[in-house]
N, C-alpha and C. Protein backbone atom coordinates (compact mmCIF):
# COMPACT_ATOMS: atom_id res chain seq x y z
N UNK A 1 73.15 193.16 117.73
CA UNK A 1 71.70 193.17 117.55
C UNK A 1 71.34 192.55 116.20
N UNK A 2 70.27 192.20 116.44
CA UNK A 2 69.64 191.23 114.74
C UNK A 2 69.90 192.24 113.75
N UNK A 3 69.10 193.37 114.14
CA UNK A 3 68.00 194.34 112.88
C UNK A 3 69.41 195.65 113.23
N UNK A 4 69.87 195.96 111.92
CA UNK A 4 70.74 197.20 111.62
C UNK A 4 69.87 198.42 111.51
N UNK A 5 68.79 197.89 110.68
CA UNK A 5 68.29 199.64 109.67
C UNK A 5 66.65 198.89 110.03
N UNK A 6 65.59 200.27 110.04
CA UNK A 6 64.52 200.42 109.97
C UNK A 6 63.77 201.07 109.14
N UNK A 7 62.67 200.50 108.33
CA UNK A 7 62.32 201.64 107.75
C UNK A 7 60.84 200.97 107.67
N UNK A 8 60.20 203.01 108.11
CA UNK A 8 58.82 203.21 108.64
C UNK A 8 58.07 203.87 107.25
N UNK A 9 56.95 203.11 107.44
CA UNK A 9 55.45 203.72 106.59
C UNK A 9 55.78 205.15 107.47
N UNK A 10 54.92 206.01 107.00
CA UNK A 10 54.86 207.57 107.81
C UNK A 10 52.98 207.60 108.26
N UNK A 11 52.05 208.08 107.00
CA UNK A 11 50.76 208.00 107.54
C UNK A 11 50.48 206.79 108.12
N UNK A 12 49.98 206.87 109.45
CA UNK A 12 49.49 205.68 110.32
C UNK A 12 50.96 204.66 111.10
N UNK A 13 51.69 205.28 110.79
CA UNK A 13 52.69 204.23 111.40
C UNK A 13 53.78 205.35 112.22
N UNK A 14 54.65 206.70 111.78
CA UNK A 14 54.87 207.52 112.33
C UNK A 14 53.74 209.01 113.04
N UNK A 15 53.13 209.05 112.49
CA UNK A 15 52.49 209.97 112.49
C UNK A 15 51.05 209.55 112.57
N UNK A 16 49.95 210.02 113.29
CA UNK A 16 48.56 210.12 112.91
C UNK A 16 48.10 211.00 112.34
N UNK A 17 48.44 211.19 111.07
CA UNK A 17 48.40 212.01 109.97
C UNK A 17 46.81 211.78 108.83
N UNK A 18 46.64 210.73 109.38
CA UNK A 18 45.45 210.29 108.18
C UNK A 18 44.14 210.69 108.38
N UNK A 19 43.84 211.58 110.16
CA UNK A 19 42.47 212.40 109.81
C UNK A 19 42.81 213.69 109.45
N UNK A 20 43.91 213.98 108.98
CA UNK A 20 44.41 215.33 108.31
C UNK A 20 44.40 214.91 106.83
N UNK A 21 44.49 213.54 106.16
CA UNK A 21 44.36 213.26 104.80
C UNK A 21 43.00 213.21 104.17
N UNK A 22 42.69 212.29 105.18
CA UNK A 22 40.64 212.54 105.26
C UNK A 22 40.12 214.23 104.54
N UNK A 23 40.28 214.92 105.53
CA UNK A 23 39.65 216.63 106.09
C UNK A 23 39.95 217.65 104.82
N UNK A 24 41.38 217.13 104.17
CA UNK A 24 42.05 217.79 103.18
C UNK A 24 41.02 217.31 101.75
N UNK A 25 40.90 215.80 101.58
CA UNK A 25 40.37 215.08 100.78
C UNK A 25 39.51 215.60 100.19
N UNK A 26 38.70 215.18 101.54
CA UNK A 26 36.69 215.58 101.50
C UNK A 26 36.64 217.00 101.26
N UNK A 27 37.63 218.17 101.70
CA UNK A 27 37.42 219.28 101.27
C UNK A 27 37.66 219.85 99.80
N UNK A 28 38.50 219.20 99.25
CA UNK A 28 38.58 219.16 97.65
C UNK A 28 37.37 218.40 96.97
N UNK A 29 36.99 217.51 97.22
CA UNK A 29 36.09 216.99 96.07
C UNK A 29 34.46 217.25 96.59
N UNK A 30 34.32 217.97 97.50
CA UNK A 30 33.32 218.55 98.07
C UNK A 30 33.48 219.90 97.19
N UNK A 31 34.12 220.82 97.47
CA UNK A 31 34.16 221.46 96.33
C UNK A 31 34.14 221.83 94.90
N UNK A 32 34.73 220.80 94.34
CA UNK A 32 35.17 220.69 92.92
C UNK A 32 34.54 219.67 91.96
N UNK A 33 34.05 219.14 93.06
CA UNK A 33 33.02 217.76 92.40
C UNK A 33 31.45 217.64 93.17
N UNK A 34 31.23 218.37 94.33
CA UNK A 34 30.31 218.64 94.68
C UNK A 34 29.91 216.83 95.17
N UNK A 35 30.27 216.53 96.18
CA UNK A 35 30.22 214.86 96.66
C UNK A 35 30.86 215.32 97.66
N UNK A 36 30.23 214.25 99.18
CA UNK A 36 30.97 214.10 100.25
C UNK A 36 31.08 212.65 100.58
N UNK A 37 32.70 212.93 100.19
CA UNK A 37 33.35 211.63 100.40
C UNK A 37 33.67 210.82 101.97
N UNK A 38 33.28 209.92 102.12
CA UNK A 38 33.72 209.16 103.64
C UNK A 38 34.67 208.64 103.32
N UNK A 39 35.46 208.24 105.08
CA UNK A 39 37.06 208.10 104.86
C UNK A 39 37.34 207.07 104.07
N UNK A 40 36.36 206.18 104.11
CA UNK A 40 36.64 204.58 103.83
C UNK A 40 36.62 204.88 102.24
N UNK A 41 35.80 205.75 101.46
CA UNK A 41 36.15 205.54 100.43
C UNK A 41 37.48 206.47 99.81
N UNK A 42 37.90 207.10 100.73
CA UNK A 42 39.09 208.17 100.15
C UNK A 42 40.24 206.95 100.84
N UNK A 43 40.01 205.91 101.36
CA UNK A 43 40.98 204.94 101.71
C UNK A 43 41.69 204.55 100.70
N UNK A 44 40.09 204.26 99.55
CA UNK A 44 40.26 202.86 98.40
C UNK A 44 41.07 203.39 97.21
N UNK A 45 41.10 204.98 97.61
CA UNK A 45 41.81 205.89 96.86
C UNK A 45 43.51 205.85 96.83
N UNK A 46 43.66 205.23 97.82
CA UNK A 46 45.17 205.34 98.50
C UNK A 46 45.71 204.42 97.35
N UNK A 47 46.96 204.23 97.31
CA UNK A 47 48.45 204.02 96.58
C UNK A 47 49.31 205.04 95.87
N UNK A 48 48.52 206.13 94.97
CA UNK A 48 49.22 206.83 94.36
C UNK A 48 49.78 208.00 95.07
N UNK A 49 50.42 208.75 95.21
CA UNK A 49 50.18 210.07 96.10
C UNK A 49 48.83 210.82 95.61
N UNK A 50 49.41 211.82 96.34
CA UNK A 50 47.72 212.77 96.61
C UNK A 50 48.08 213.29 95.56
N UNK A 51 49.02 213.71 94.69
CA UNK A 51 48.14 214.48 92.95
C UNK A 51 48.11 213.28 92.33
N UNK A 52 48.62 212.02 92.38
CA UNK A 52 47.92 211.22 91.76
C UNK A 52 46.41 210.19 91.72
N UNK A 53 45.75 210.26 93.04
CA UNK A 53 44.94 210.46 93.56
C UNK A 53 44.01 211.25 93.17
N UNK A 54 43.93 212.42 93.43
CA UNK A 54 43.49 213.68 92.64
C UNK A 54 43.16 213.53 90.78
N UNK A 55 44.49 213.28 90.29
CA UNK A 55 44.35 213.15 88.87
C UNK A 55 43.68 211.72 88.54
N UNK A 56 43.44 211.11 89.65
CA UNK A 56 42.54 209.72 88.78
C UNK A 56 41.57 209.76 89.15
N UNK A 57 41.04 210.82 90.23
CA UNK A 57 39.19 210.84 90.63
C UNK A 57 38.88 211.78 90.88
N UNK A 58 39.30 212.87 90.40
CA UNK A 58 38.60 213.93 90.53
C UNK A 58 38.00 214.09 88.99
N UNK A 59 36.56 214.06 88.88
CA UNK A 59 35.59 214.31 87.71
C UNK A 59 36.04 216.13 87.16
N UNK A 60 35.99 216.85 87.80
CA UNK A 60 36.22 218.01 87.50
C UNK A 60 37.99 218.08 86.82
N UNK A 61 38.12 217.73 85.41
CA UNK A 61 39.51 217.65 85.02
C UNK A 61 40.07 218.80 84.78
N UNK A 62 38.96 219.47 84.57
CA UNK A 62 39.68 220.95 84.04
C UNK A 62 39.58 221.93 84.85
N UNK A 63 39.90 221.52 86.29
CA UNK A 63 40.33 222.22 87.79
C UNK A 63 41.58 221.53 88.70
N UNK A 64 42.15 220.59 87.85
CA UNK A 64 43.01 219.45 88.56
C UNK A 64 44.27 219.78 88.96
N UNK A 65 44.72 221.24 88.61
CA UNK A 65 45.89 221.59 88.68
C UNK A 65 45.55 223.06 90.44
N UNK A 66 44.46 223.42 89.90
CA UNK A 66 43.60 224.07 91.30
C UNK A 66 43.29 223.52 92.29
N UNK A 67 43.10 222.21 91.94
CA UNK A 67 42.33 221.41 93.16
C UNK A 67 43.61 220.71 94.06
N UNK A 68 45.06 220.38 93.40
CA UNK A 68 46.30 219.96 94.08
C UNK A 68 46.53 221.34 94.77
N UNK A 69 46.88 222.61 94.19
CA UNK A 69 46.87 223.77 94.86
C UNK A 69 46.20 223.74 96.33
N UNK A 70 44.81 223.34 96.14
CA UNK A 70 44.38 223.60 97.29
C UNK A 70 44.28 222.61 98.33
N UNK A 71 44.57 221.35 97.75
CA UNK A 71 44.45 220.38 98.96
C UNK A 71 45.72 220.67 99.27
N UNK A 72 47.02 220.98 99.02
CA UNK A 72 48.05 221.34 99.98
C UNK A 72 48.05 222.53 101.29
N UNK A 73 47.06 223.53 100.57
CA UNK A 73 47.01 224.33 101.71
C UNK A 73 46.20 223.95 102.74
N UNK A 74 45.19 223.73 102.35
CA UNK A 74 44.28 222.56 103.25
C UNK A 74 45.13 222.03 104.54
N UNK A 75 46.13 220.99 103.35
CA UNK A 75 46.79 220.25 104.43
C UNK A 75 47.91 221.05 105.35
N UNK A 76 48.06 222.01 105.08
CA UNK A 76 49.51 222.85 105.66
C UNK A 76 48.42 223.35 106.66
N UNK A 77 47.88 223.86 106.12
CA UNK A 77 46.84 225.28 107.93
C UNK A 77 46.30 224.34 108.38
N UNK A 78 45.74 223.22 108.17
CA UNK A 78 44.74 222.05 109.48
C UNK A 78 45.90 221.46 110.24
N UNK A 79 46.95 221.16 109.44
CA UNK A 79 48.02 220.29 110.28
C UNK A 79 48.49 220.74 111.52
N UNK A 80 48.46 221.44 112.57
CA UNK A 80 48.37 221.57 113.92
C UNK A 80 47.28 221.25 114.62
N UNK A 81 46.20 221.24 113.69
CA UNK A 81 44.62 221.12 114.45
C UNK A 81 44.41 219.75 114.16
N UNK A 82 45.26 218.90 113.33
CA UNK A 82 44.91 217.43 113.08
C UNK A 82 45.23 216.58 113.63
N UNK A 83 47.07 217.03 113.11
CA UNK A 83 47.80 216.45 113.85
C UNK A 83 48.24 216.35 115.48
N UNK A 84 49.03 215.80 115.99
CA UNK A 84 49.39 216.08 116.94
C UNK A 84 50.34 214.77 117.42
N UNK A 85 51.79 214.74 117.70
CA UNK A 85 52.80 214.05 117.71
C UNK A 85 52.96 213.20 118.92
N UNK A 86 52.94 211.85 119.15
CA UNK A 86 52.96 211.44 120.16
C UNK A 86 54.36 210.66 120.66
N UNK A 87 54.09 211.61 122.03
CA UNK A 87 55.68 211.72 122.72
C UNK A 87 56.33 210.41 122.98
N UNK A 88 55.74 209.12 122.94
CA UNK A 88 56.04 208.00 122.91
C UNK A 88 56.71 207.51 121.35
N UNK A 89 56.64 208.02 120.15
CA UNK A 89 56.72 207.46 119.21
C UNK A 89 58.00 209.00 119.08
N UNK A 90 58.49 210.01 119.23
CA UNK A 90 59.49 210.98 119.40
C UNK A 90 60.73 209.89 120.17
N UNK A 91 60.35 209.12 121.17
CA UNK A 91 61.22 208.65 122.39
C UNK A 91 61.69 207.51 121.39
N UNK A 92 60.61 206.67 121.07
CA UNK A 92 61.52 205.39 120.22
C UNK A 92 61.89 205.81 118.98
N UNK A 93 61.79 206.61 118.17
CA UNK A 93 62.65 207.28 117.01
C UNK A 93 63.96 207.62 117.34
N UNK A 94 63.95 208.54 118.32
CA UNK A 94 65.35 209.06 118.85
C UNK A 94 66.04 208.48 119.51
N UNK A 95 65.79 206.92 120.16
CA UNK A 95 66.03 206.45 120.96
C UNK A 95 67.08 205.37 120.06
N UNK A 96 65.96 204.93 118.84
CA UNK A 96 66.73 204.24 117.94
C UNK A 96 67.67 204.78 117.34
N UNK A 97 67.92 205.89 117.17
CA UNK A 97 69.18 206.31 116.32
C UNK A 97 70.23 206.65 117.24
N UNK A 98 70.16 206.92 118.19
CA UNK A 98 71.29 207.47 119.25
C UNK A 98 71.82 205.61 119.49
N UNK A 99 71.03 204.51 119.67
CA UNK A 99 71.35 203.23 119.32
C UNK A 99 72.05 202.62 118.25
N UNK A 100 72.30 203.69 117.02
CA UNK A 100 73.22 203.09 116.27
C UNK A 100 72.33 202.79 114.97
N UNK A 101 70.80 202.42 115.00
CA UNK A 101 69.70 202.01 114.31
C UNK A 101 70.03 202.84 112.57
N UNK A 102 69.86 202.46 111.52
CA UNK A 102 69.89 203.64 110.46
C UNK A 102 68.26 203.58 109.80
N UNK A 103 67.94 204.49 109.89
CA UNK A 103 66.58 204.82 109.82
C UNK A 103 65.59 205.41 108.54
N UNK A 104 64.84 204.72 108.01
CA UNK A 104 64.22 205.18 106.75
C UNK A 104 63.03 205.36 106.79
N UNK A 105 62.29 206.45 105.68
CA UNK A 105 60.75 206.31 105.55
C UNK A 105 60.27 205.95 104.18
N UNK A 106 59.43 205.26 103.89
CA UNK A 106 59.11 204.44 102.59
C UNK A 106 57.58 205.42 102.83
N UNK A 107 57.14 206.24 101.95
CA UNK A 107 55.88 206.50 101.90
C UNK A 107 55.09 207.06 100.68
N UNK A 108 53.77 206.46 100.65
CA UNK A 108 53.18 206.56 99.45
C UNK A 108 52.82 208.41 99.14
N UNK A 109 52.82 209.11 100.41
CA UNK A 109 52.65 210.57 100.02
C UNK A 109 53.71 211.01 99.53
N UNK A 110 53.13 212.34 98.73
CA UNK A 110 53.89 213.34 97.98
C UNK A 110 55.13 213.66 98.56
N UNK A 111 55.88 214.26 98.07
CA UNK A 111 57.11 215.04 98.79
C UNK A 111 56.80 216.07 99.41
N UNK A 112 55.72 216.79 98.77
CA UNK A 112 55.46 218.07 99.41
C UNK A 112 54.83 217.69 100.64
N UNK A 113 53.59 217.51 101.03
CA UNK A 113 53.00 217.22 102.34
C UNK A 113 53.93 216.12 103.04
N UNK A 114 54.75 215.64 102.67
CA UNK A 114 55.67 214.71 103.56
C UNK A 114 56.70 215.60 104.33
N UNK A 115 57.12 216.65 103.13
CA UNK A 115 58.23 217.63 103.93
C UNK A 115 57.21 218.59 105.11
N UNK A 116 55.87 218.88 104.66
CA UNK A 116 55.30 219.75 105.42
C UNK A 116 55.29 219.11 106.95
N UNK A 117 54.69 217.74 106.98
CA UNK A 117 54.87 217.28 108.14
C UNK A 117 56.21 217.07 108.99
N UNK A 118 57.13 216.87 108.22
CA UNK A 118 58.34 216.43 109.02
C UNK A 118 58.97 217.50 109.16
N UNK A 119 58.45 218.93 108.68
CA UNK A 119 59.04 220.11 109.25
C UNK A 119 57.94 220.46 110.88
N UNK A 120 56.58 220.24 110.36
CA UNK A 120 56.12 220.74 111.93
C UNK A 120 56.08 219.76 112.87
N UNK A 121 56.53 218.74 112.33
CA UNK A 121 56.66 217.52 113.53
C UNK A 121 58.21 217.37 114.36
N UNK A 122 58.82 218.52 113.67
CA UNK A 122 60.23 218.30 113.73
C UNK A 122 61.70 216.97 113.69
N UNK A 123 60.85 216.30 112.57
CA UNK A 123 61.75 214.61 112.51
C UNK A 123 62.73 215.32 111.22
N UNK A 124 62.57 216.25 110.79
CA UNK A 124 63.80 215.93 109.49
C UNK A 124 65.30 215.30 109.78
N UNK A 125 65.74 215.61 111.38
CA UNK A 125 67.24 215.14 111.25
C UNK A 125 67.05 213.82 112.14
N UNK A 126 66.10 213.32 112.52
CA UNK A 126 66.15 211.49 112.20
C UNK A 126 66.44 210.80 112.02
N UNK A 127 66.23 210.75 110.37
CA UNK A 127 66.70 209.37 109.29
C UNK A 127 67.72 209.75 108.52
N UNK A 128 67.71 208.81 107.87
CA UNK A 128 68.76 208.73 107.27
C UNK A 128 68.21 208.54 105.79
N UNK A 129 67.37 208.30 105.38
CA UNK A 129 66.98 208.13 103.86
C UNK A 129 65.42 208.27 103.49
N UNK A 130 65.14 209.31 102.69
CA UNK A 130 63.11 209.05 102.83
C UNK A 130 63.15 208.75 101.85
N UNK A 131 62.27 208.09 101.07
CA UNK A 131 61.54 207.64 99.74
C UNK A 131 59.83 208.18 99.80
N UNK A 132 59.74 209.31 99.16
CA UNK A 132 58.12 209.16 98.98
C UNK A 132 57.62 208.49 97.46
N UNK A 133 56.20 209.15 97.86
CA UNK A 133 55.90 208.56 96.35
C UNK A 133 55.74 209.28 95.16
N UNK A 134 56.88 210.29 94.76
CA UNK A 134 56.87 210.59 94.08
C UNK A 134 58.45 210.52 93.45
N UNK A 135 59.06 209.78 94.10
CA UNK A 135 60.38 209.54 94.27
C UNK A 135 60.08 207.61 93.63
N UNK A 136 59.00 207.26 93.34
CA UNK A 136 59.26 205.97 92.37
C UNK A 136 57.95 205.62 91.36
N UNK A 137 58.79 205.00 90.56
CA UNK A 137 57.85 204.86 89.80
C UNK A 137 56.73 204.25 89.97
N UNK A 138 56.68 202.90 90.97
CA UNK A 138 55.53 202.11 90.72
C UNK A 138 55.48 202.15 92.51
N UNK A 139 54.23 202.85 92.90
CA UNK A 139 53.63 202.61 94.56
C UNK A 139 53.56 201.44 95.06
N UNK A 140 53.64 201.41 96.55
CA UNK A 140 53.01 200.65 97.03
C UNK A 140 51.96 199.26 96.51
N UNK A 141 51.92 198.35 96.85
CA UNK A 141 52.63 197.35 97.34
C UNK A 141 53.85 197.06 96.48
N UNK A 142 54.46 197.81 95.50
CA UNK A 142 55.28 197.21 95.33
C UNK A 142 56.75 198.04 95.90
N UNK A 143 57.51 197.22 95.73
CA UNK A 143 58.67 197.11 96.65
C UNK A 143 59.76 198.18 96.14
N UNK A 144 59.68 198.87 95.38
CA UNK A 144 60.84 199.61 94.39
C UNK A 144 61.16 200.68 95.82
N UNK A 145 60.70 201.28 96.34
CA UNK A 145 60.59 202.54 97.16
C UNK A 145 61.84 201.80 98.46
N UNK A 146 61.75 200.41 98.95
CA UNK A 146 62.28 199.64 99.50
C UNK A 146 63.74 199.22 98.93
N UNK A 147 63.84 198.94 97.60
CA UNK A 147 65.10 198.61 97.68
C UNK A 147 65.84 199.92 97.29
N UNK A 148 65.09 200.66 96.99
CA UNK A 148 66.41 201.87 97.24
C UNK A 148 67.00 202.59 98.31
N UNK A 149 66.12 202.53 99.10
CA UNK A 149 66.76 202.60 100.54
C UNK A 149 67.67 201.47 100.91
N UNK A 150 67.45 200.40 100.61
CA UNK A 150 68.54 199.61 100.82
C UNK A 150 69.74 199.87 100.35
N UNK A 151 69.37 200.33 98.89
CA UNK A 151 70.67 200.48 98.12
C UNK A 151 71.35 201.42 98.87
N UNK A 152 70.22 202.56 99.11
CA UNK A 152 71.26 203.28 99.89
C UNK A 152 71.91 203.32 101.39
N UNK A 153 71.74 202.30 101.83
CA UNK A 153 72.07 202.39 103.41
C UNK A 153 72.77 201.27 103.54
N UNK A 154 73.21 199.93 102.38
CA UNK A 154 74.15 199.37 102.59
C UNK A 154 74.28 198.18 103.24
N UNK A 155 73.12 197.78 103.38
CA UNK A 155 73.03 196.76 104.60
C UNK A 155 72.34 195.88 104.00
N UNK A 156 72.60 194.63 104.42
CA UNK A 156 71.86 193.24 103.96
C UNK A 156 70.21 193.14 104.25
N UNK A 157 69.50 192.46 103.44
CA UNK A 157 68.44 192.35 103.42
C UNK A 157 67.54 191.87 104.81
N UNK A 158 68.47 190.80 105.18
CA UNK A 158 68.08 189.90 106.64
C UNK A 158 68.50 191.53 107.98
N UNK A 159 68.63 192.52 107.93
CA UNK A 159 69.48 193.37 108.99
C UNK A 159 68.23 193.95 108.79
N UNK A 160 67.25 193.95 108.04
CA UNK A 160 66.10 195.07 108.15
C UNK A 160 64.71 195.11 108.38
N UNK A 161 63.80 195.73 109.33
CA UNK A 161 62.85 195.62 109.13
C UNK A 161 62.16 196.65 108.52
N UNK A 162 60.72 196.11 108.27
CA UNK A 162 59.90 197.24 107.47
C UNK A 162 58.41 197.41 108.10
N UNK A 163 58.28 198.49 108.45
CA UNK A 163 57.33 198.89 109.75
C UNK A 163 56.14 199.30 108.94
N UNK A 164 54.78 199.08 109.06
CA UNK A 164 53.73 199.85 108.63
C UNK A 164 52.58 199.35 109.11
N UNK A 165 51.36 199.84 108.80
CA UNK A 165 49.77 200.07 109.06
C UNK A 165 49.14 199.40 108.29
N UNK A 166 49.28 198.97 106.76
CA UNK A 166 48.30 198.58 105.80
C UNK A 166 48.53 197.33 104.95
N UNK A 167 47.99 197.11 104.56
CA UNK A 167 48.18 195.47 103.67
C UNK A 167 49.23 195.71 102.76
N UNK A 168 49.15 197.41 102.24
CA UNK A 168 50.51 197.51 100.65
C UNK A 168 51.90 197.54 101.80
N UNK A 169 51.67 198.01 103.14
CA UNK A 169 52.97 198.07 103.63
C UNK A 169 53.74 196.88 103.65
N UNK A 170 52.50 195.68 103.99
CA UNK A 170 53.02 194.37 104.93
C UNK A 170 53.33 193.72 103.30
N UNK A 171 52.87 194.10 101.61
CA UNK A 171 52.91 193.31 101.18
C UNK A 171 54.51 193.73 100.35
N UNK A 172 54.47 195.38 100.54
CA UNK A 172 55.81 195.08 99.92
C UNK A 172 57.11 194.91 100.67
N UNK A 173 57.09 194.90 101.79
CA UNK A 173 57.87 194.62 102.93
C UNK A 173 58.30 192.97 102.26
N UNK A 174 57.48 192.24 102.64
CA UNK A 174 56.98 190.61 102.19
C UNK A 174 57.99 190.08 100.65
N UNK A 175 57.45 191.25 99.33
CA UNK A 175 57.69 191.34 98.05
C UNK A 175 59.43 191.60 98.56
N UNK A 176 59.84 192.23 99.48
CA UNK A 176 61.82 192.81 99.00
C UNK A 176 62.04 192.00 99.79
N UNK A 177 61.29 190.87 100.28
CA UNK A 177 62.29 189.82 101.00
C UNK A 177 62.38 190.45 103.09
N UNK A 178 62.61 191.26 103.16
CA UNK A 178 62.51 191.56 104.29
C UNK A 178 61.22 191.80 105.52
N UNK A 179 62.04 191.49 107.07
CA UNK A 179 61.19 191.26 107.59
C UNK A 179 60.10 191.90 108.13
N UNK A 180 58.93 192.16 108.55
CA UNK A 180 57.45 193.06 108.52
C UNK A 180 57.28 193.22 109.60
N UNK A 181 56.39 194.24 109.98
CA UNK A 181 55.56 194.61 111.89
C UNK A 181 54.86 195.72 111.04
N UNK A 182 53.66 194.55 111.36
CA UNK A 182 51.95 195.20 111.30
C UNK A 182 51.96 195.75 112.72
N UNK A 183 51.83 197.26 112.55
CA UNK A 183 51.32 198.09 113.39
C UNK A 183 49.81 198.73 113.76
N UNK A 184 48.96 198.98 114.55
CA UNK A 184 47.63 199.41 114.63
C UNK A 184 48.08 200.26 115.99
N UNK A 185 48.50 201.08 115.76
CA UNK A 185 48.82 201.77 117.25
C UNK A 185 48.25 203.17 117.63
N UNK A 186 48.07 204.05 116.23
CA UNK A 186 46.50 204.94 116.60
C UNK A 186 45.46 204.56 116.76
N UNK A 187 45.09 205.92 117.08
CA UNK A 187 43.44 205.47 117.52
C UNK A 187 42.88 205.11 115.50
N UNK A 188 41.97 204.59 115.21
CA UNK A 188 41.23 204.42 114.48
C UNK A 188 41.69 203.43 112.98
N UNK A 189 43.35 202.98 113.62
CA UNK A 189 43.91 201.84 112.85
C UNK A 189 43.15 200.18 112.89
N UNK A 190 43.58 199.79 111.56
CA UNK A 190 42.54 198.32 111.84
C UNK A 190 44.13 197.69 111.99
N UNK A 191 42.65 196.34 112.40
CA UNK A 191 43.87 195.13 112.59
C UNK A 191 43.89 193.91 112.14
N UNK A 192 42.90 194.43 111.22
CA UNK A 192 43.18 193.00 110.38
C UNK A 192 43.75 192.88 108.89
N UNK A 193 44.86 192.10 108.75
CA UNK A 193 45.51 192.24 108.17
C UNK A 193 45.73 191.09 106.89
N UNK A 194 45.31 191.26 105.32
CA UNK A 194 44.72 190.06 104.74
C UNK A 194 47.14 189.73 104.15
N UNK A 195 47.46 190.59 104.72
CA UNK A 195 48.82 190.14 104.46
C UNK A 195 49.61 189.71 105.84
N UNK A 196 50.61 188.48 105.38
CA UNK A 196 50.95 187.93 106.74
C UNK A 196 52.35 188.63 107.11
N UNK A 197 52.54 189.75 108.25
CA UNK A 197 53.79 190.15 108.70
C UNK A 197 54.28 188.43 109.84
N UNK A 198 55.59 189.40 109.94
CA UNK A 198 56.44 188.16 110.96
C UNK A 198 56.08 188.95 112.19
N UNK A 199 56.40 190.10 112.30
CA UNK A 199 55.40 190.61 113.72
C UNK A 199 54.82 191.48 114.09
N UNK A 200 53.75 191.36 114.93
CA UNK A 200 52.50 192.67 114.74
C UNK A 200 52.72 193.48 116.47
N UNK A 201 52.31 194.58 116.24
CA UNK A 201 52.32 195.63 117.15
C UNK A 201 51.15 196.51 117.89
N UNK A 202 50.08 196.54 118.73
CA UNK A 202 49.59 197.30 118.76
C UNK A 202 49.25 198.79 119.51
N UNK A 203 50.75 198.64 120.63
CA UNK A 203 51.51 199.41 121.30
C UNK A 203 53.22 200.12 120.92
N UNK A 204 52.99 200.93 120.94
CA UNK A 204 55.00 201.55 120.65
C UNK A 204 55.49 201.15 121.43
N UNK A 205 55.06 200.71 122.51
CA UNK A 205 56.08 200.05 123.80
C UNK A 205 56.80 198.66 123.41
N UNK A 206 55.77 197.59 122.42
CA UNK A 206 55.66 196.57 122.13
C UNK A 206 57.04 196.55 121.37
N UNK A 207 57.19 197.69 120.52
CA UNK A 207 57.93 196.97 119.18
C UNK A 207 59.62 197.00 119.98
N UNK A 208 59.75 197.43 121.04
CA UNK A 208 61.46 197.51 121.66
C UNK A 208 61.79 196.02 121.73
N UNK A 209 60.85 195.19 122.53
CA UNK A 209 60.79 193.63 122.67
C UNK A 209 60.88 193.14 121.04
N UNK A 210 60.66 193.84 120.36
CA UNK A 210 60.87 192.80 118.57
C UNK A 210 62.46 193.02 118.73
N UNK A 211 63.08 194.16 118.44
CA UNK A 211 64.04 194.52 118.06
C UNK A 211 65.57 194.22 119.01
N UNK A 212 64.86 193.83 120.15
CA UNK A 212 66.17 193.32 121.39
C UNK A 212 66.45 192.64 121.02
């Protein structure tokens, strides 16, 4: 086979996790800052993880250590009512690794809400290597989160692809040299994409035909 190792964005690309990032969001700075935020602008918020996020826009500074407190619980008790795992994207995960596939997640969230999900989603024994974002120094789009999974899984640059939802996915995918699949496969993913992947997806059925 071409492609050895995979490695997946998590919000919007494993998981439809991001109207649970929304709900958590808007409920912190609705509180603590007294503003109701829409998704699009808690979007523009995205690269850092969520306490870094938090620590660069939340006006209320001298609640910032309360306000991470609570957007985790937030996110832990909604996450059955948000989430919800789709049995098509369980089948090609598991499908790929029983194939031999070695499997990674590159993601800009925390460790904490990353482990929360991949405990009630039940993926922890999966992969083979996660990187969140608190695990590098410099986010999304840049590529650092990427080559350490490489480093650690051993495999040449050309053997890998790099799966995601958003322009920082497709750009640091692009930035480590390796090859890209722009995905839009939940409901409420865009598709337009101002970074150029080698191939785009807008079905889980789709991406088996990349990888044959």
């Amino acid at each position: 086979m071409m492609y050895k190792g995979i490695i997946f964005d998590f919000d919007g690309t494993i998981a439809d996790t991001l109207p649970l990032c929304f709900y958590s969001f808007k409920e912190i700075f609705k509180r603590y800052d007294q503003i109701d935020l829409s998704s699009e602008e808690i979007v523009q918020m995205f690269g850092p993880s969520e306490i870094g996020i938090i620590q660069q826009n939340l006006k209320a500074t001298n609640q910032i250590e309360r306000a991470i407190e609570e957007y985790y619980f937030h996110y832990d008790q909604a996450h059955d009512e948000y989430v919800s795992f789709d049995i098509n994207m369980m089948q090609l995960v598991d499908g790929l690794r029983k194939e031999g596939y070695k499997l990674g997640i590159f993601t800009g969230k925390g460790r904490r809400s990353f482990d929360i999900s991949m405990r009630k989603l039940q993926l922890e024994h999966l992969f083979d290597a996660t990187i969140t974002g608190d695990d590098v120094l410099k986010p999304k789009p840049d590529p650092e989160g990427i080559y350490k999974i490489l480093d650690n899984m051993g495999l040449e640059k050309s053997q890998f692809l790099f799966v995601g939802d958003s322009n920082a996915d497709i750009e640091a995918g692009n930035r480590a040299g390796i090859d890209t699949v722009a995905v839009s496969w939940f409901p409420g993913s865009h598709s337009n994409f101002a970074q150029i992947p080698k191939y785009y997806c807008d079905q889980i059925d789709q991406f088996r035909k990349i990888i044959k």
